[in-house]
N, C-alpha and C. Protein backbone atom coordinates (compact mmCIF):
# COMPACT_ATOMS: atom_id res chain seq x y z
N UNK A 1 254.39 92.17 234.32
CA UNK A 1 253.69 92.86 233.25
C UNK A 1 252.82 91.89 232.47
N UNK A 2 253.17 90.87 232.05
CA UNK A 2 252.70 89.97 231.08
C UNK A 2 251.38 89.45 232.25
N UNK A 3 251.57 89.18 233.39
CA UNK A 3 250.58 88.59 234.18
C UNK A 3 249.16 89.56 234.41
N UNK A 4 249.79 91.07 234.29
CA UNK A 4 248.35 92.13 233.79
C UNK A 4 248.00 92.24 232.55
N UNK A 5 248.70 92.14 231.98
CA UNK A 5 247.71 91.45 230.66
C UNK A 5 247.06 90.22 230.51
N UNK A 6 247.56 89.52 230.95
CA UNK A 6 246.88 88.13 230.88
C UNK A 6 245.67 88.47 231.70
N UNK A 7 245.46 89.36 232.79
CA UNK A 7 244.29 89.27 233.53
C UNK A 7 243.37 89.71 233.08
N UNK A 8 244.13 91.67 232.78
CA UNK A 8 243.27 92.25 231.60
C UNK A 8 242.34 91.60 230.38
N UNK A 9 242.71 90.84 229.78
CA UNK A 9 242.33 89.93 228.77
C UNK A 9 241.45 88.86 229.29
N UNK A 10 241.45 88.70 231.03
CA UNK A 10 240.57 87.32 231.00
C UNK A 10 239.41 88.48 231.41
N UNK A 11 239.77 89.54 231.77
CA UNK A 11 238.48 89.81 232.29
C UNK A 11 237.59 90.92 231.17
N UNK A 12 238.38 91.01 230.42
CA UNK A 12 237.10 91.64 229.05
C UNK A 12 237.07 90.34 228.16
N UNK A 13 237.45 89.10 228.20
CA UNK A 13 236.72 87.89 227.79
C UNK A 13 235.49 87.49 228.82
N UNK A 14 235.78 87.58 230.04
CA UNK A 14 234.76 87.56 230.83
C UNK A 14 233.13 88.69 230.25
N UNK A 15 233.82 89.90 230.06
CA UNK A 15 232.47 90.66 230.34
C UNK A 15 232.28 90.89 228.92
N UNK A 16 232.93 90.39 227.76
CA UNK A 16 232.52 89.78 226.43
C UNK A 16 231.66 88.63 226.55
N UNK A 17 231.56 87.55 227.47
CA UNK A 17 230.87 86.74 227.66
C UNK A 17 229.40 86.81 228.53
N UNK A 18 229.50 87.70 229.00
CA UNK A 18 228.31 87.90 229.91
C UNK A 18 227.59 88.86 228.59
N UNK A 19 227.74 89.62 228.08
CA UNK A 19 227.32 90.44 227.08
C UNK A 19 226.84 89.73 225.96
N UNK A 20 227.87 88.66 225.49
CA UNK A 20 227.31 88.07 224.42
C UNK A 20 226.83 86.77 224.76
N UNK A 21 226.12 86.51 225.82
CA UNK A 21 225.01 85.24 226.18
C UNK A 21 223.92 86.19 226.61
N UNK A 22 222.87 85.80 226.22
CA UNK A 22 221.82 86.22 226.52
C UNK A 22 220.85 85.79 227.98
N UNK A 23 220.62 86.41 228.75
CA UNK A 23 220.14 86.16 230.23
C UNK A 23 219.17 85.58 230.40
N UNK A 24 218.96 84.17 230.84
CA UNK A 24 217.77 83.90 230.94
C UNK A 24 216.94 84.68 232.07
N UNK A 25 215.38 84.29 231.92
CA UNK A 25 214.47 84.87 233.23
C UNK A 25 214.04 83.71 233.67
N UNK A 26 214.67 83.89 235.13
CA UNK A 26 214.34 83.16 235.92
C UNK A 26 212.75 82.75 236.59
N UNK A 27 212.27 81.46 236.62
CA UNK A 27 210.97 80.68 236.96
C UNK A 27 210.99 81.18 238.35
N UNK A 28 209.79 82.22 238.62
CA UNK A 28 209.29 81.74 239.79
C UNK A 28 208.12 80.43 240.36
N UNK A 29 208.63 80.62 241.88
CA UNK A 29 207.51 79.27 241.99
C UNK A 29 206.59 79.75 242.23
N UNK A 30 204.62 79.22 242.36
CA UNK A 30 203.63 79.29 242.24
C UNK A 30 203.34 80.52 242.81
N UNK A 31 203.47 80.06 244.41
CA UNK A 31 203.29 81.06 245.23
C UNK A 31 203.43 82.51 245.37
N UNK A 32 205.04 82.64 245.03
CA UNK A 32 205.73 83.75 244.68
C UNK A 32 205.26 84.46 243.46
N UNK A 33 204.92 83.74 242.57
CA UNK A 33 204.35 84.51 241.61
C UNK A 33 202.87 84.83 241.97
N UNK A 34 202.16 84.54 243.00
CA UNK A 34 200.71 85.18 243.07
C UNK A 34 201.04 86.12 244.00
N UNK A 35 202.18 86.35 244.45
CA UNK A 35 202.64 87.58 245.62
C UNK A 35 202.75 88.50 244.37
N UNK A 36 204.05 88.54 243.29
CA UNK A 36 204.55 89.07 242.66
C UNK A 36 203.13 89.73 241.46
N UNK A 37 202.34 88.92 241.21
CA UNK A 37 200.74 89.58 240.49
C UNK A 37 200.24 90.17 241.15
N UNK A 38 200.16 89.88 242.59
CA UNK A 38 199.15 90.84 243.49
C UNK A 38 200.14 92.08 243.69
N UNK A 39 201.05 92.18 243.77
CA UNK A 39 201.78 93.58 244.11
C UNK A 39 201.58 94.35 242.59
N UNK A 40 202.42 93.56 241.78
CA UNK A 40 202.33 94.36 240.69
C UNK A 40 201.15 95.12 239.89
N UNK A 41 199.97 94.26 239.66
CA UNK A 41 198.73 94.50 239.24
C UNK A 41 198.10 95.68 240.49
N UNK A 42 197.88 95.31 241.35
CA UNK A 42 197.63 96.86 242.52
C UNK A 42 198.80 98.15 241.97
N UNK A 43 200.04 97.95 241.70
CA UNK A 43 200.75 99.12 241.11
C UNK A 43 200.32 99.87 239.63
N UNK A 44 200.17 98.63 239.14
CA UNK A 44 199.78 98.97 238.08
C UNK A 44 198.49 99.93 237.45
N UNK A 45 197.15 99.21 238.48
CA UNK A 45 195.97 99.96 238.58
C UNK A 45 195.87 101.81 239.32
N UNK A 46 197.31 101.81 240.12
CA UNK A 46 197.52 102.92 240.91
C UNK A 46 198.05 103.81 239.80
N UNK A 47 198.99 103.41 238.85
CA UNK A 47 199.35 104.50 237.65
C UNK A 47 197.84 104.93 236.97
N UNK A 48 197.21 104.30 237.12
CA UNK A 48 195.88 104.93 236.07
C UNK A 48 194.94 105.38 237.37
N UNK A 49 194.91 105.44 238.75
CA UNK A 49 193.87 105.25 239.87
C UNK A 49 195.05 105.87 240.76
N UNK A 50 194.41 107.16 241.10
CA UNK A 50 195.29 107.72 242.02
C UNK A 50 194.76 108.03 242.91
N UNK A 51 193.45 107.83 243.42
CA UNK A 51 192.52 107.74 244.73
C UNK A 51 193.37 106.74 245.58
N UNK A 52 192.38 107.27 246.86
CA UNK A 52 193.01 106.69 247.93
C UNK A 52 192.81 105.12 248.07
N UNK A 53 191.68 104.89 247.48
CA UNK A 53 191.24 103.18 247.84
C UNK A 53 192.26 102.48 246.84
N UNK A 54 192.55 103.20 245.67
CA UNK A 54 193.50 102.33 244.94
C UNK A 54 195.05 102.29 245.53
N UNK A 55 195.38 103.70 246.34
CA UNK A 55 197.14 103.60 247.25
C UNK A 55 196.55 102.36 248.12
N UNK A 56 195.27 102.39 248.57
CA UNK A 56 195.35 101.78 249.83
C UNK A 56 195.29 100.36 249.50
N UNK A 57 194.47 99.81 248.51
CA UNK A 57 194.66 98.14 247.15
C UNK A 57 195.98 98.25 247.37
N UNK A 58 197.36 99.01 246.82
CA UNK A 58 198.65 99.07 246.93
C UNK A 58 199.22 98.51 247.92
N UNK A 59 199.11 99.59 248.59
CA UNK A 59 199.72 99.66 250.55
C UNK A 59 199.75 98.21 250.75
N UNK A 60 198.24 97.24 250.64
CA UNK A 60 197.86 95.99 251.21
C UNK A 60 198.87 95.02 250.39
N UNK A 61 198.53 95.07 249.33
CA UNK A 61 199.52 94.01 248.61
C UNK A 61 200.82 93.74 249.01
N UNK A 62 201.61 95.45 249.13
CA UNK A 62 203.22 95.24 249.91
C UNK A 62 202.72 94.69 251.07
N UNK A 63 202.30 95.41 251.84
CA UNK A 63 201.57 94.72 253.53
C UNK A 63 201.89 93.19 253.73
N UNK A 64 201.28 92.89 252.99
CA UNK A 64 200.82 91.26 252.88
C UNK A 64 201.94 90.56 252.64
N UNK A 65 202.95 90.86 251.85
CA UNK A 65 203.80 90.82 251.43
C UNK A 65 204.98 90.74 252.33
N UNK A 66 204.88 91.83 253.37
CA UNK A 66 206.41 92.01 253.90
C UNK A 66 205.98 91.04 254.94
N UNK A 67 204.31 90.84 255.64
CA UNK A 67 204.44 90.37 256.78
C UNK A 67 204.57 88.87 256.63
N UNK A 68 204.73 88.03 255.32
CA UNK A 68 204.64 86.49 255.22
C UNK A 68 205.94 86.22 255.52
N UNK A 69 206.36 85.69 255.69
CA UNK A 69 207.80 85.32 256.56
C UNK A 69 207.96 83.83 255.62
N UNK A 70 207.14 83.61 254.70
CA UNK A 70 207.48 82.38 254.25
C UNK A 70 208.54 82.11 253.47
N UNK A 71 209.37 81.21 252.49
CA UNK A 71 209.86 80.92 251.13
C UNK A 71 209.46 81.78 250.09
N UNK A 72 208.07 81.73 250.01
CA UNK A 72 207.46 81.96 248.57
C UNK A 72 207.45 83.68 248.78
N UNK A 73 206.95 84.09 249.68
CA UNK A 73 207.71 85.31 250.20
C UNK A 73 208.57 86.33 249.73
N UNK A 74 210.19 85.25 250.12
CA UNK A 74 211.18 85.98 250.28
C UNK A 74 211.72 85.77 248.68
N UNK A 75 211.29 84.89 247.84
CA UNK A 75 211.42 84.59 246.56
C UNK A 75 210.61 85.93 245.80
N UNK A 76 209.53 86.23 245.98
CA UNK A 76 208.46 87.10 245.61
C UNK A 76 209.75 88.58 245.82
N UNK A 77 210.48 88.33 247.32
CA UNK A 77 210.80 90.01 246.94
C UNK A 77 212.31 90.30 246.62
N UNK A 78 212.56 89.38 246.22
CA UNK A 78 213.92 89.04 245.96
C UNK A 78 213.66 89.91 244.32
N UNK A 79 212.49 88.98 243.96
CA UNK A 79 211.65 89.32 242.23
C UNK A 79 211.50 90.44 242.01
N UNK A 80 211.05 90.77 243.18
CA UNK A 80 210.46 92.57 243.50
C UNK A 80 211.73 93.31 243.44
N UNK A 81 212.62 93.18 243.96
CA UNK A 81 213.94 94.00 244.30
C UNK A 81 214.35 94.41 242.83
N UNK A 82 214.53 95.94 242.92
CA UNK A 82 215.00 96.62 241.52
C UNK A 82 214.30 96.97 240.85
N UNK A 83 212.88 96.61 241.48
CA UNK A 83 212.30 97.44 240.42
C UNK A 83 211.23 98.46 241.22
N UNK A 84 210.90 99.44 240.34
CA UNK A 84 210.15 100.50 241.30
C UNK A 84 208.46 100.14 241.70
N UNK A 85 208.62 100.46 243.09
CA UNK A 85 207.36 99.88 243.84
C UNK A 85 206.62 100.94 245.02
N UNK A 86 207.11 102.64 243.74
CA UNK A 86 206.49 103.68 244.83
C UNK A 86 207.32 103.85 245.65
N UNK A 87 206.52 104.25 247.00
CA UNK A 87 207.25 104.60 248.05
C UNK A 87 207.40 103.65 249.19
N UNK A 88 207.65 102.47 248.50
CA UNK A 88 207.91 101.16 249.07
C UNK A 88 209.47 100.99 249.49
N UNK A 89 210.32 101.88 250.40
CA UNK A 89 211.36 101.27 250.75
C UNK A 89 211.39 100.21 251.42
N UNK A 90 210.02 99.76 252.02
CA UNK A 90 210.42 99.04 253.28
C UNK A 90 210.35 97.36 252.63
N UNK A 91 210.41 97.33 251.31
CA UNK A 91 210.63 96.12 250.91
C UNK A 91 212.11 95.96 250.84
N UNK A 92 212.88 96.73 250.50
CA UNK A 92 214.50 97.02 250.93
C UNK A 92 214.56 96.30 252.34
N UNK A 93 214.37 97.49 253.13
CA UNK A 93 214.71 96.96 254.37
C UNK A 93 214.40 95.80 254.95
N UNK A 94 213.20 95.56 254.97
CA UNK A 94 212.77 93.85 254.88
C UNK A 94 213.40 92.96 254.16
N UNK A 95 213.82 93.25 253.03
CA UNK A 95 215.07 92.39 252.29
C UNK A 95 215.85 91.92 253.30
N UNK A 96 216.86 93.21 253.51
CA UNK A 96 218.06 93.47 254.34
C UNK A 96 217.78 92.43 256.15
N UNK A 97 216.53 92.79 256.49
CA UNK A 97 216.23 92.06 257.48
C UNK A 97 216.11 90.69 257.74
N UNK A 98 215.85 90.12 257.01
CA UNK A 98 216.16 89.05 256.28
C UNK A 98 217.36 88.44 256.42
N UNK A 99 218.30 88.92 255.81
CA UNK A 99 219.16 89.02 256.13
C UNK A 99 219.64 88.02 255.05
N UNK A 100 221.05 87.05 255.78
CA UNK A 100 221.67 86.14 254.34
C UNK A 100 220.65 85.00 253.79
N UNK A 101 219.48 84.75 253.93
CA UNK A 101 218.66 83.73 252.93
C UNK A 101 218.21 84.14 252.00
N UNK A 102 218.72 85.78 252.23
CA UNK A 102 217.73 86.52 250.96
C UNK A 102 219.13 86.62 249.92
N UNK A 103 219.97 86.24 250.27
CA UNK A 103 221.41 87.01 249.32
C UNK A 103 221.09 85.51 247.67
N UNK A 104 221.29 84.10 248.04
CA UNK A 104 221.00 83.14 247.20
C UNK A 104 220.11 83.57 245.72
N UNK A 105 219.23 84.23 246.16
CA UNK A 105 217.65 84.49 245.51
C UNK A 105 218.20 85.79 245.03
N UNK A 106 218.72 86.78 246.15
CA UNK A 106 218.89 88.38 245.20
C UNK A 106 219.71 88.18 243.71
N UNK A 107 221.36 86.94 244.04
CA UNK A 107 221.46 86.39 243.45
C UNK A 107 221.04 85.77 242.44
N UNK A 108 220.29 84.94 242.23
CA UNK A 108 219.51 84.34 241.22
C UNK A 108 218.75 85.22 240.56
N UNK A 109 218.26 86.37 240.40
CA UNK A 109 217.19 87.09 240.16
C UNK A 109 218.81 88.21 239.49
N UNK A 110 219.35 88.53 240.62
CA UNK A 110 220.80 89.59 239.22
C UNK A 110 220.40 88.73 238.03
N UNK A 111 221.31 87.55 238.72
CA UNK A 111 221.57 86.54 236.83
C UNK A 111 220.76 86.83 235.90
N UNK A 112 219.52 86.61 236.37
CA UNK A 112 218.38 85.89 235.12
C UNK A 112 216.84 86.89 236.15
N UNK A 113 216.84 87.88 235.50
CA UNK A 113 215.93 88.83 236.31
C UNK A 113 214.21 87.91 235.57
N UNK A 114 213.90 87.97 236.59
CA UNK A 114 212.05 87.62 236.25
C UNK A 114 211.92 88.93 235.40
N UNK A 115 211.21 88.23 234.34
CA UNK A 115 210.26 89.21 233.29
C UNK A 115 208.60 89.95 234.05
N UNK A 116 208.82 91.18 234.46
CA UNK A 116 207.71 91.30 235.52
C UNK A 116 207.36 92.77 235.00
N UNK A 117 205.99 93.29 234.83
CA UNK A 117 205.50 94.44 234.72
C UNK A 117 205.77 95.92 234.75
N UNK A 118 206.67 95.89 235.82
CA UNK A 118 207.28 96.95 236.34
C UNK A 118 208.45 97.87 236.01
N UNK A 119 208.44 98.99 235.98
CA UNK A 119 209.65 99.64 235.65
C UNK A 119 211.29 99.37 237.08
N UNK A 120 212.18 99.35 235.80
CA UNK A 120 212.78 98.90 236.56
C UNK A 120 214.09 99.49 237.02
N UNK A 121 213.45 100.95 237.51
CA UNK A 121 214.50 102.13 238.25
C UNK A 121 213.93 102.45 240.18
N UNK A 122 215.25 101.56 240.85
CA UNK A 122 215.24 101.82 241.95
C UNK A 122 216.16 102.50 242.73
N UNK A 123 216.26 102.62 244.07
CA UNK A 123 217.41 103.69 244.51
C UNK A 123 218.55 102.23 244.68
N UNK A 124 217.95 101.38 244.95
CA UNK A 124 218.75 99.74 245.20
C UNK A 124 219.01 99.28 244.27
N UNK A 125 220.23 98.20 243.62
CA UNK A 125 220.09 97.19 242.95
C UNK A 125 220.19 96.22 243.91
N UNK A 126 219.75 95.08 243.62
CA UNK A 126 219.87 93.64 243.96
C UNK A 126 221.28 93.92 244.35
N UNK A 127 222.25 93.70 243.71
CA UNK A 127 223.70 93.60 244.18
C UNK A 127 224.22 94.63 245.73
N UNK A 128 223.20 95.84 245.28
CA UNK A 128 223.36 96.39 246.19
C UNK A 128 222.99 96.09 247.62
N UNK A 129 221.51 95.29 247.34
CA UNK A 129 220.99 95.19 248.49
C UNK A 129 221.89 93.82 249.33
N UNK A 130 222.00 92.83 248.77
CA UNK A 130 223.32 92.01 248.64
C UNK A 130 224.29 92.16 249.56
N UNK A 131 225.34 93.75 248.79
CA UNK A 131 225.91 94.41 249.69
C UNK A 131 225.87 95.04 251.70
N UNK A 132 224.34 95.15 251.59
CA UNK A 132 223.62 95.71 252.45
C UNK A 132 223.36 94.46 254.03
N UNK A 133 223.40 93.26 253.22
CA UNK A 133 223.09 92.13 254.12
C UNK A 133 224.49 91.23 254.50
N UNK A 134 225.40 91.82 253.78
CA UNK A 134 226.77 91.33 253.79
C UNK A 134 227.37 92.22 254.91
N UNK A 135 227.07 93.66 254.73
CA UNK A 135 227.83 94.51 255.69
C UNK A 135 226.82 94.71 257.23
N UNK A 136 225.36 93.91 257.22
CA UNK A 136 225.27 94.02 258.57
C UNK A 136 224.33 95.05 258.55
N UNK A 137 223.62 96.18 257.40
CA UNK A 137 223.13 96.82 257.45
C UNK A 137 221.36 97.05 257.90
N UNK A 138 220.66 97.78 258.25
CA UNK A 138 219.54 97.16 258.56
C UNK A 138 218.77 98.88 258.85
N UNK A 139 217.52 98.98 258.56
CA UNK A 139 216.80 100.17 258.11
C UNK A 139 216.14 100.48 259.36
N UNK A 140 216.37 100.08 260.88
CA UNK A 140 215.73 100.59 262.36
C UNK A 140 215.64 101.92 262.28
């Protein structure tokens, strides 16, 4: 009995502590952040521009995006993850495809989320997607 309380107690000191520290936002690097402007700013122009040349400004930015296979990349959508990007699942799944180099970064980005433009209601969280690359999951 005494040993569930003791746990009880470490773990609402725990989530007393996460509550009462304030989260930093995490630095992206250069690169990643001119991925993370070019996606966002094309989204952004699409809420006010609902023609096709502006979905299609959109479309390109994710495009560009999913097909770089680089670092700065997978940092960029790690940034991206969680927050809404349209009818962009396939940055999910590309996450997920990815597979565990992306978990470090989804990681880092829960902690201390980048301060970024975007609203930030997705069908995914980070943790979730996390989940997703842990269990093997993958969007074929």
């Amino acid at each position: 009995m005494q040993g569930r309380i003791r746990g009880a107690t470490m773990l609402m000191l725990a989530a007393f502590a996460m509550h009462a520290t304030p989260a930093r936002s995490a630095a992206l690097s250069a690169a990643a952040q001119s991925h993370v402007t070019q996606v966002s700013e094309a989204l952004r122009a699409l809420q006010s521009d609902r023609s096709h040349a502006a979905q299609s400004r959109a479309n390109r930015a994710i495009e560009v995006l999913l097909k770089d296979r680089s670092p700065a990349a997978d940092e960029a959508m790690a940034a991206l993850a969680g927050h809404y990007l349209g009818e962009a699942a396939e940055v999910e799944c590309e996450i997920a495809a990815r597979g565990e180099r992306m978990i470090p970064l989804l990681e880092r980005f829960d902690r201390a989320p980048p301060p970024l433009p975007l609203g930030a209601s997705t069908v995914h969280s980070r943790a979730e997607l996390i989940q997703w690359i842990q269990a093997g999951v993958r969007c074929d």
